[in-house]
N, C-alpha and C. Protein backbone atom coordinates (compact mmCIF):
# COMPACT_ATOMS: atom_id res chain seq x y z
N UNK A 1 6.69 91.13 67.65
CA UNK A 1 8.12 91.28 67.43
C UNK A 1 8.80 89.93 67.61
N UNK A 2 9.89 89.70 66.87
CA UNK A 2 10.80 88.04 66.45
C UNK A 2 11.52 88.30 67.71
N UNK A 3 11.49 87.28 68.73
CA UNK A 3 12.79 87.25 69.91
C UNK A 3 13.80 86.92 69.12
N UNK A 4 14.48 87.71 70.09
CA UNK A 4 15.88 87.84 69.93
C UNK A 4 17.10 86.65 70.23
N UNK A 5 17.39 86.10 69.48
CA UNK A 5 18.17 84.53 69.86
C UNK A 5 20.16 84.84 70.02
N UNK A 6 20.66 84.18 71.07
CA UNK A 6 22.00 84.47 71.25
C UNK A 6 22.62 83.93 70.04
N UNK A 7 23.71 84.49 68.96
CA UNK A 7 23.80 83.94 68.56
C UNK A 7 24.77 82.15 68.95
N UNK A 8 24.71 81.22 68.29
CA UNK A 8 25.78 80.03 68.67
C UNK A 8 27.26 79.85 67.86
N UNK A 9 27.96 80.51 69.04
CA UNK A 9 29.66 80.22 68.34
C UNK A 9 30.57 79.33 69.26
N UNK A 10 31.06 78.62 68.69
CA UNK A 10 31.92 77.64 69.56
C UNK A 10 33.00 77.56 69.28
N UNK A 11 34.23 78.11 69.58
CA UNK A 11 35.23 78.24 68.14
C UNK A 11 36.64 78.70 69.22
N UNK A 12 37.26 77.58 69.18
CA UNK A 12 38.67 77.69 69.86
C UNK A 12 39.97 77.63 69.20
N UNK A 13 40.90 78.32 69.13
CA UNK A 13 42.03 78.49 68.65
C UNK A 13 43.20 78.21 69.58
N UNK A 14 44.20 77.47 69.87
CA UNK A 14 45.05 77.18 71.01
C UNK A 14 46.16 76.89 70.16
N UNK A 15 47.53 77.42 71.08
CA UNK A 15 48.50 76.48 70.33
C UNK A 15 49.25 76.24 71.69
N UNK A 16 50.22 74.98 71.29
CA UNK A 16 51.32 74.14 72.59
C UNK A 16 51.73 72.72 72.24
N UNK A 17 52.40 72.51 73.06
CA UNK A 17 53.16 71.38 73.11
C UNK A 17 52.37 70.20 73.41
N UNK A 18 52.05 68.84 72.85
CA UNK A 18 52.08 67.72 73.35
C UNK A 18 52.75 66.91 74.37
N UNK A 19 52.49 66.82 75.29
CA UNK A 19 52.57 66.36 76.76
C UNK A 19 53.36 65.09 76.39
N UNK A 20 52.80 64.17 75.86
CA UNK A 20 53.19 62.62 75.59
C UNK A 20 52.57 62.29 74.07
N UNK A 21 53.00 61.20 73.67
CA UNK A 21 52.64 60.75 71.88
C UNK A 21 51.12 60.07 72.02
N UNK A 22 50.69 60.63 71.00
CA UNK A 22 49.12 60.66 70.86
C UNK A 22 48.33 59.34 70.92
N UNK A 23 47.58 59.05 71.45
CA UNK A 23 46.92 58.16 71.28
C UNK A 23 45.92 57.75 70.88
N UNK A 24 46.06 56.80 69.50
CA UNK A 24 45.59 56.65 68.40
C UNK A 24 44.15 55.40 68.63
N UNK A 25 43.27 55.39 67.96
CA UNK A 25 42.56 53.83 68.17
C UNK A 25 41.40 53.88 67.47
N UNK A 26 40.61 52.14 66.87
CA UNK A 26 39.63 53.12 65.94
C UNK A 26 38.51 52.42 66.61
N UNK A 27 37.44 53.11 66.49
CA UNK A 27 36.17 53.18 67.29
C UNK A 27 35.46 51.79 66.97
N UNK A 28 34.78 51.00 67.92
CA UNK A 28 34.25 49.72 67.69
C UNK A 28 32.92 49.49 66.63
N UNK A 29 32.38 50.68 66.56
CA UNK A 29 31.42 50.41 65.63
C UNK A 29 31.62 51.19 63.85
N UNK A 30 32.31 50.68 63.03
CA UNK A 30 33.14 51.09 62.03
C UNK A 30 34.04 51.42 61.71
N UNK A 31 34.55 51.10 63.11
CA UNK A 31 36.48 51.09 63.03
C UNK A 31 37.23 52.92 62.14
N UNK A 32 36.11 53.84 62.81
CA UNK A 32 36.34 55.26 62.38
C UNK A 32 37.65 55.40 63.42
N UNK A 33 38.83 55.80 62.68
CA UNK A 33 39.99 56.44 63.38
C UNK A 33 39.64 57.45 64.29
N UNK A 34 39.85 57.40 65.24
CA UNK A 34 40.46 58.63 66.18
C UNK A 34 41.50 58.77 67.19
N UNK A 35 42.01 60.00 67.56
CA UNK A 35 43.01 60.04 68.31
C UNK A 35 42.94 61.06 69.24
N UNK A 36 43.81 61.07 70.29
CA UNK A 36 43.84 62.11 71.48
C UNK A 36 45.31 62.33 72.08
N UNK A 37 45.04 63.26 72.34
CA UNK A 37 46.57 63.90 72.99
C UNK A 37 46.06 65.24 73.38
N UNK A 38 47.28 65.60 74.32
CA UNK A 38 46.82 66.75 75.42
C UNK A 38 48.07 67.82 75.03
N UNK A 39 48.04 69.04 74.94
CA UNK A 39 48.59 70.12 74.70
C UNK A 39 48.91 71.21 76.07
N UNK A 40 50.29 71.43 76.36
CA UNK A 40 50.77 72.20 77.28
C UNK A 40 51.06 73.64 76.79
N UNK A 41 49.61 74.48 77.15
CA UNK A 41 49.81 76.09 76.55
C UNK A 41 50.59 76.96 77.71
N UNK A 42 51.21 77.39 77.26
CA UNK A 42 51.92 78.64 78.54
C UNK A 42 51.38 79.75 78.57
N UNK A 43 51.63 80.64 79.90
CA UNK A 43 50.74 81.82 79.71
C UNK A 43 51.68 82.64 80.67
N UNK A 44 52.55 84.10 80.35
CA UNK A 44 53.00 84.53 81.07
C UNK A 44 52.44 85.52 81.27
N UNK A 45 52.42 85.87 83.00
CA UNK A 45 52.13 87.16 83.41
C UNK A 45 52.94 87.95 84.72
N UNK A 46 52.90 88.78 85.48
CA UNK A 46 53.42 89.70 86.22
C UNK A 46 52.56 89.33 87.56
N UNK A 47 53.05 89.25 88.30
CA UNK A 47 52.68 88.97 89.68
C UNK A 47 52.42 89.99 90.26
N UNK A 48 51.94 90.47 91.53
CA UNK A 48 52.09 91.99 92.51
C UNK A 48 52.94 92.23 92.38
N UNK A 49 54.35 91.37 92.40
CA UNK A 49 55.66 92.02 92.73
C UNK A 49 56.14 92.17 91.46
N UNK A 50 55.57 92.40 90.18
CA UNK A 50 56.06 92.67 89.13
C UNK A 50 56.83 91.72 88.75
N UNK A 51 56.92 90.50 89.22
CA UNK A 51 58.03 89.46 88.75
C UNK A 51 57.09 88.55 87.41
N UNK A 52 57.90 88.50 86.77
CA UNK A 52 57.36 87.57 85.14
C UNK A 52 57.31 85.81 85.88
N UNK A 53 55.82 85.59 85.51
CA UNK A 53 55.78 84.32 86.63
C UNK A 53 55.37 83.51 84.86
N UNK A 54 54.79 81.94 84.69
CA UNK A 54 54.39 81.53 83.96
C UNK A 54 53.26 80.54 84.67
N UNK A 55 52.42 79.91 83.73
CA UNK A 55 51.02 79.20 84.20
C UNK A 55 50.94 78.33 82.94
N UNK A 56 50.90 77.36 83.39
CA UNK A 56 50.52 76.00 82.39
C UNK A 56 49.50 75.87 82.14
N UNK A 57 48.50 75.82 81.48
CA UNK A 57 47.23 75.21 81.19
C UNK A 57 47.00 73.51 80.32
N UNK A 58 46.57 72.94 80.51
CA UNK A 58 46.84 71.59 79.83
C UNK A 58 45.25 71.35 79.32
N UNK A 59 45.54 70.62 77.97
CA UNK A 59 43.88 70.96 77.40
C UNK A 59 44.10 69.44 76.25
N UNK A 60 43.01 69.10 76.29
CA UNK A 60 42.99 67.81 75.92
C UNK A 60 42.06 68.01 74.41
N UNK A 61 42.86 66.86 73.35
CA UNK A 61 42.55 67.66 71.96
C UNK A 61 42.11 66.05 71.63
N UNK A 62 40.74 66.08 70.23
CA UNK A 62 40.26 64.71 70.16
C UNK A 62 40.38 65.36 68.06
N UNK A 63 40.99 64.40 67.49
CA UNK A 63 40.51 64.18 66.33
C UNK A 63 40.46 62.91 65.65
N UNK A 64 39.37 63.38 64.37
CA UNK A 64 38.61 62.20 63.61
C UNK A 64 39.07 61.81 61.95
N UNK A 65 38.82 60.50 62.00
CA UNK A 65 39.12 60.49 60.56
C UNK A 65 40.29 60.40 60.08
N UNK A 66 40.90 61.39 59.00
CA UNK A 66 42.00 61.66 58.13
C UNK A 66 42.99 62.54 59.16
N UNK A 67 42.12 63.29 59.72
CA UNK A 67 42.74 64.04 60.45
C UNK A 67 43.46 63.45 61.80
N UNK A 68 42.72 62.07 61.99
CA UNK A 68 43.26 61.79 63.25
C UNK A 68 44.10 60.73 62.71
N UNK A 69 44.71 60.52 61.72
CA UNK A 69 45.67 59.83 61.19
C UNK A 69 46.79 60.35 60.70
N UNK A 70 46.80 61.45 60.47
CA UNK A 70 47.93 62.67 60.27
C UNK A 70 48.29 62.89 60.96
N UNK A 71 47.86 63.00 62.83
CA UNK A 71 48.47 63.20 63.74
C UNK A 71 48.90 61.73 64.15
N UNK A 72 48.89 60.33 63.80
CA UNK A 72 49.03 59.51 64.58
C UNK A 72 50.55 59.76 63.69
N UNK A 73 50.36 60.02 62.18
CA UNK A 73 51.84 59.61 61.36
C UNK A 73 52.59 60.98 62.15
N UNK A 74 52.44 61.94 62.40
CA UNK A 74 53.09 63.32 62.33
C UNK A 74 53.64 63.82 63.67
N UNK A 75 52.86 63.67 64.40
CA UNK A 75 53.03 64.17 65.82
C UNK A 75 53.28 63.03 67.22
N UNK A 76 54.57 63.50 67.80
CA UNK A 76 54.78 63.12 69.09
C UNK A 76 55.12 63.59 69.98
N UNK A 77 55.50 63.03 71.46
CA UNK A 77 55.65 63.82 72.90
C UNK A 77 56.65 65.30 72.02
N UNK A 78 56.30 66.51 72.60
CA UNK A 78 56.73 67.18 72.40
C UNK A 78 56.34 68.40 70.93
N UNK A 79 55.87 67.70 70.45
CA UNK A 79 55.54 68.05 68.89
C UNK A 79 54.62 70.05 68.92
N UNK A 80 54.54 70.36 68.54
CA UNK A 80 54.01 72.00 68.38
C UNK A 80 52.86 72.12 67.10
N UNK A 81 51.72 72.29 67.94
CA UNK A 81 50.40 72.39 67.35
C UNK A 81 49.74 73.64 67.38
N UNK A 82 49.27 73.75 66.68
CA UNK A 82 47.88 75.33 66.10
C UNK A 82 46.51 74.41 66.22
N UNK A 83 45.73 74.27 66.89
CA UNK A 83 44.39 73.18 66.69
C UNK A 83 43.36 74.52 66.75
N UNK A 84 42.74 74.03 65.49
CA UNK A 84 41.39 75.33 65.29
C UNK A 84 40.48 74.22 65.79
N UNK A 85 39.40 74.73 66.44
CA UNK A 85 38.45 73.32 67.18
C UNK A 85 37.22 73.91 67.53
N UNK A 86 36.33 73.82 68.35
CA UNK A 86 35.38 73.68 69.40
C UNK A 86 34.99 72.78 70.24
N UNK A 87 34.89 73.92 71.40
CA UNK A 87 34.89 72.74 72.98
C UNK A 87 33.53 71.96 72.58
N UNK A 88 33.54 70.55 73.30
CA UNK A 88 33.06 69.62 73.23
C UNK A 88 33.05 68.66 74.59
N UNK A 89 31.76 68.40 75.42
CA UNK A 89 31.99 67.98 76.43
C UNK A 89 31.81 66.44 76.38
N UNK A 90 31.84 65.40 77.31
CA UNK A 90 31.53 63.97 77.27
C UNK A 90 31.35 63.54 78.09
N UNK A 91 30.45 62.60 78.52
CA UNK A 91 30.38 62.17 79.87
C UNK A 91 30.32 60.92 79.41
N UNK A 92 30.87 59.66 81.10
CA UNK A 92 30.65 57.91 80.72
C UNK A 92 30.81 57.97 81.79
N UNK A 93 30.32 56.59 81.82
CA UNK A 93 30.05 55.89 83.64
C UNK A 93 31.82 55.30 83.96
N UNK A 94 32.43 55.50 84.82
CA UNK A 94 33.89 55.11 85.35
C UNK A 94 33.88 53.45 85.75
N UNK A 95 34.68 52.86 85.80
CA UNK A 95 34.91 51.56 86.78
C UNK A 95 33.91 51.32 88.24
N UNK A 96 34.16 52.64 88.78
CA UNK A 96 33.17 52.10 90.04
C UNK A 96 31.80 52.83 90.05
N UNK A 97 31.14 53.17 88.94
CA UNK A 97 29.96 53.14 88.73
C UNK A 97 29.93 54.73 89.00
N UNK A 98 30.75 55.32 89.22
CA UNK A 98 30.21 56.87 89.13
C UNK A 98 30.18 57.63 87.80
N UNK A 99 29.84 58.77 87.21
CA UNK A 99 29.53 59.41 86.08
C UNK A 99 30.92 60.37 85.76
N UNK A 100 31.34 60.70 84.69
CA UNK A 100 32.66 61.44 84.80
C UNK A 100 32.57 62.11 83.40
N UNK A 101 32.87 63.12 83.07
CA UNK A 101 32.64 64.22 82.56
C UNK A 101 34.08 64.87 82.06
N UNK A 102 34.18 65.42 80.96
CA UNK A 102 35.36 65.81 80.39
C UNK A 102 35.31 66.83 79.15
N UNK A 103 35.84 68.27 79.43
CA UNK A 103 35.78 69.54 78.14
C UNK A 103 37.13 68.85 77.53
N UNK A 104 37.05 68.76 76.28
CA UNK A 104 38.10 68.77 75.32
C UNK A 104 37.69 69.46 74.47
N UNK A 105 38.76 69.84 73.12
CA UNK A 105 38.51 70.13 71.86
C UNK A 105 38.64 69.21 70.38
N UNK A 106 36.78 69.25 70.49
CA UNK A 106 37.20 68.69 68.91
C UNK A 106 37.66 69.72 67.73
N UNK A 107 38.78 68.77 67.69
CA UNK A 107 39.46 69.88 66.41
C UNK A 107 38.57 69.43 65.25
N UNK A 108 38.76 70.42 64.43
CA UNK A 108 39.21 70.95 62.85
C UNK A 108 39.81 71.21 61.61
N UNK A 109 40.75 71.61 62.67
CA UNK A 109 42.00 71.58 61.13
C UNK A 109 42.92 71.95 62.60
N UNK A 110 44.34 71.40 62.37
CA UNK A 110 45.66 71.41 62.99
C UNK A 110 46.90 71.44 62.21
N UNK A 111 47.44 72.48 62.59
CA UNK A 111 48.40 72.93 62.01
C UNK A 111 49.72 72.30 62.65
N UNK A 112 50.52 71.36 61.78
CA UNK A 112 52.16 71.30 62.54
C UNK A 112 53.13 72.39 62.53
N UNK A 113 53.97 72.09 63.80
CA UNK A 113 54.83 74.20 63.72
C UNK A 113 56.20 73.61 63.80
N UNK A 114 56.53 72.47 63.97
CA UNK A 114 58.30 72.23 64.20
C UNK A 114 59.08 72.62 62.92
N UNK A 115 60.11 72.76 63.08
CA UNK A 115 60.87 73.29 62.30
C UNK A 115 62.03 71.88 62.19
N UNK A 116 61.94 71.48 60.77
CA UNK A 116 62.94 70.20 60.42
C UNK A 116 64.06 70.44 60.03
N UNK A 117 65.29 69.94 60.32
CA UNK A 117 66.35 70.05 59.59
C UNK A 117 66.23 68.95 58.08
N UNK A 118 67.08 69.33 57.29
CA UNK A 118 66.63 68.80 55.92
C UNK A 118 67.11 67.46 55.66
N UNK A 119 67.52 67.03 56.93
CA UNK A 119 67.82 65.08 57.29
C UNK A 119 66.85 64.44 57.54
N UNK A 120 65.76 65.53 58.03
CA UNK A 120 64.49 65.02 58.48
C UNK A 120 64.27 64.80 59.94
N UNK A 121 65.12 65.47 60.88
CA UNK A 121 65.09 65.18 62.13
C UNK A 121 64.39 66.95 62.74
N UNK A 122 63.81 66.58 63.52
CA UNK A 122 62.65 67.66 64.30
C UNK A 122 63.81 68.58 65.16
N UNK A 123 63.82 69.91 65.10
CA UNK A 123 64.68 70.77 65.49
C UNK A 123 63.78 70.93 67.27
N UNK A 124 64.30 70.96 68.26
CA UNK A 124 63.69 70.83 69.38
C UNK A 124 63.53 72.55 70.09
N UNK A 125 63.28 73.40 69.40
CA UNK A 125 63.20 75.03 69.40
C UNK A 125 61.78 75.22 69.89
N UNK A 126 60.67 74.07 69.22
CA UNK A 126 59.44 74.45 69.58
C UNK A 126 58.96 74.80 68.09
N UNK A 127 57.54 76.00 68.29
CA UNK A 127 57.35 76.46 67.36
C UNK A 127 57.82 77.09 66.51
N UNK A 128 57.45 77.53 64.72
CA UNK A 128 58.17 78.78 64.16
C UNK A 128 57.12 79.58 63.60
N UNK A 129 57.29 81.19 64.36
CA UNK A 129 56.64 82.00 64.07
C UNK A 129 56.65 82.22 62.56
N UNK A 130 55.76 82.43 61.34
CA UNK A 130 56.15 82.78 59.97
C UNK A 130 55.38 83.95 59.61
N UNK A 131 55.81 84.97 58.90
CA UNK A 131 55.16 85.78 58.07
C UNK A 131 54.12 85.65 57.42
N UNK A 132 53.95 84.45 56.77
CA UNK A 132 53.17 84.14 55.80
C UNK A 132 52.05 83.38 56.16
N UNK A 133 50.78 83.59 56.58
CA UNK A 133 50.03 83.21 56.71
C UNK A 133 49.11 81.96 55.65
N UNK A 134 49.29 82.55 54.28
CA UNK A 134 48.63 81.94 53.76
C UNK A 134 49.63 80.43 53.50
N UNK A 135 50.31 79.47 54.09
CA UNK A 135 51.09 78.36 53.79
C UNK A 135 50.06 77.89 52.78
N UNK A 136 50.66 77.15 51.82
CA UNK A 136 50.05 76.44 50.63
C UNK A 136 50.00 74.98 51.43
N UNK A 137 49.20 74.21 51.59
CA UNK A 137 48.48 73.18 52.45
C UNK A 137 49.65 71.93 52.38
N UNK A 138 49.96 71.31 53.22
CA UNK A 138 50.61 70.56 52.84
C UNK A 138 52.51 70.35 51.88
N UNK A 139 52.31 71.90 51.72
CA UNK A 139 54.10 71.96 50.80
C UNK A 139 54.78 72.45 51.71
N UNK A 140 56.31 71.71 51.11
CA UNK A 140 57.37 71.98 52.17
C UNK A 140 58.40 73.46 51.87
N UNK A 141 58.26 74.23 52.92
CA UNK A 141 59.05 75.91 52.27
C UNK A 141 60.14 76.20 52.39
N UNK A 142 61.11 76.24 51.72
CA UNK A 142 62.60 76.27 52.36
C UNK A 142 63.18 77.79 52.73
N UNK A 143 63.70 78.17 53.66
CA UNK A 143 63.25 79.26 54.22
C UNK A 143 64.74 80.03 54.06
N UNK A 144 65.57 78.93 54.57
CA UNK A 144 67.52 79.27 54.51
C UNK A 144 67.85 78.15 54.10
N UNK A 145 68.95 77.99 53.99
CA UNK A 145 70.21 76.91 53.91
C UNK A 145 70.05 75.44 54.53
N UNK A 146 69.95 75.58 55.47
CA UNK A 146 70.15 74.55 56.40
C UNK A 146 69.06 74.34 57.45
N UNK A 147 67.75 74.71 56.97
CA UNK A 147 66.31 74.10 57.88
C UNK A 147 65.20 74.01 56.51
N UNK A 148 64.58 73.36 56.53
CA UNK A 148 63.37 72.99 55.95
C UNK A 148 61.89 73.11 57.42
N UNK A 149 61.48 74.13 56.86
CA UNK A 149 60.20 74.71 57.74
C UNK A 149 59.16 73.75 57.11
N UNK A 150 58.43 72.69 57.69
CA UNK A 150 57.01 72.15 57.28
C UNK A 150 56.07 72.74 58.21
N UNK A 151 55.19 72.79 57.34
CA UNK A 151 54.00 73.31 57.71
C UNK A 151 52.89 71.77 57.56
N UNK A 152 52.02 71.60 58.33
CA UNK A 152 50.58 70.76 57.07
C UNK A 152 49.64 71.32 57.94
N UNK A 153 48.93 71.78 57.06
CA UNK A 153 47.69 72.66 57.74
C UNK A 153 46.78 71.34 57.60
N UNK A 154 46.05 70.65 58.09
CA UNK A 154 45.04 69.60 57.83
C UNK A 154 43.56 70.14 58.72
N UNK A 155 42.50 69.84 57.43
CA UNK A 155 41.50 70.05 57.91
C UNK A 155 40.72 68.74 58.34
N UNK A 156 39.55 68.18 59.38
CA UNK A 156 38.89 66.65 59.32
C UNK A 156 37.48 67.36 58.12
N UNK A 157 38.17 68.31 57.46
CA UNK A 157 36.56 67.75 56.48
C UNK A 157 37.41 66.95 55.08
């Protein structure tokens, strides 16, 4: 009889706020773009005493390529992300010679969620929930009068 193998899925979905503006830089051996920035997810729940409490989680996001150049043009402190990814760990030796270790997510494809006014200035609301799932990649949807909703779904393939 064929053993039975777990299958392998690695597959994270998160959305939140950028902490501070991303930091961009390109790698020494082929000068491949990448960038990093950290995402503030909220999580509310109910305490014993039934009181609505909240919990920060902070999660550190790495992308490559095209993709990590879309976030250097697109996104800053504050900015509202969808990052489809998988965790990815890393380890390097520190300054004083000890070993140091770090879960992030390499993303995938990242979605921008701010909502623009049609001057082009970032509406500070956060995310916008939409109906429409399927956004056409990259086009801008005008939703009312007086906001222009962008979307850019970007994938690193």
């Amino acid at each position: 009889m064929a053993e039975l193998k777990m299958p392998e899925i690695n597959s994270v979905i998160i959305a939140g706020n950028l902490t501070k503006d991303p930091v961009f830089r390109q790698t020494n051996s082929g000068g491949t773009p990448v960038v990093n920035f950290s995402i503030a997810c909220n999580r509310r729940f109910r305490d014993s005493n039934h009181l609505w409490q909240e919990d920060v989680c902070y999660v550190g996001i790495v992308a490559w390529n095209k993709l990590a150049e879309s976030c250097r043009d697109n996104l800053k402190k504050s900015s509202a992300v969808l990052v489809d990814g998988e965790l990815q760990s890393r380890t390097w030796k520190a300054q004083d010679g000890s070993s140091r270790t770090v879960v992030e997510i390499k993303a995938r494809r990242i979605q921008f969620l701010n909502k623009k006014h049609k001057n082009g200035e970032e509406d500070e609301e956060g995310f916008i929930e939409d109906d429409c799932h399927n956004n056409h990649h990259g086009e801008i949807h005008e939703e009312d009068p007086g906001y222009i909703y962008e979307y850019k779904y970007l994938s690193s393939d």
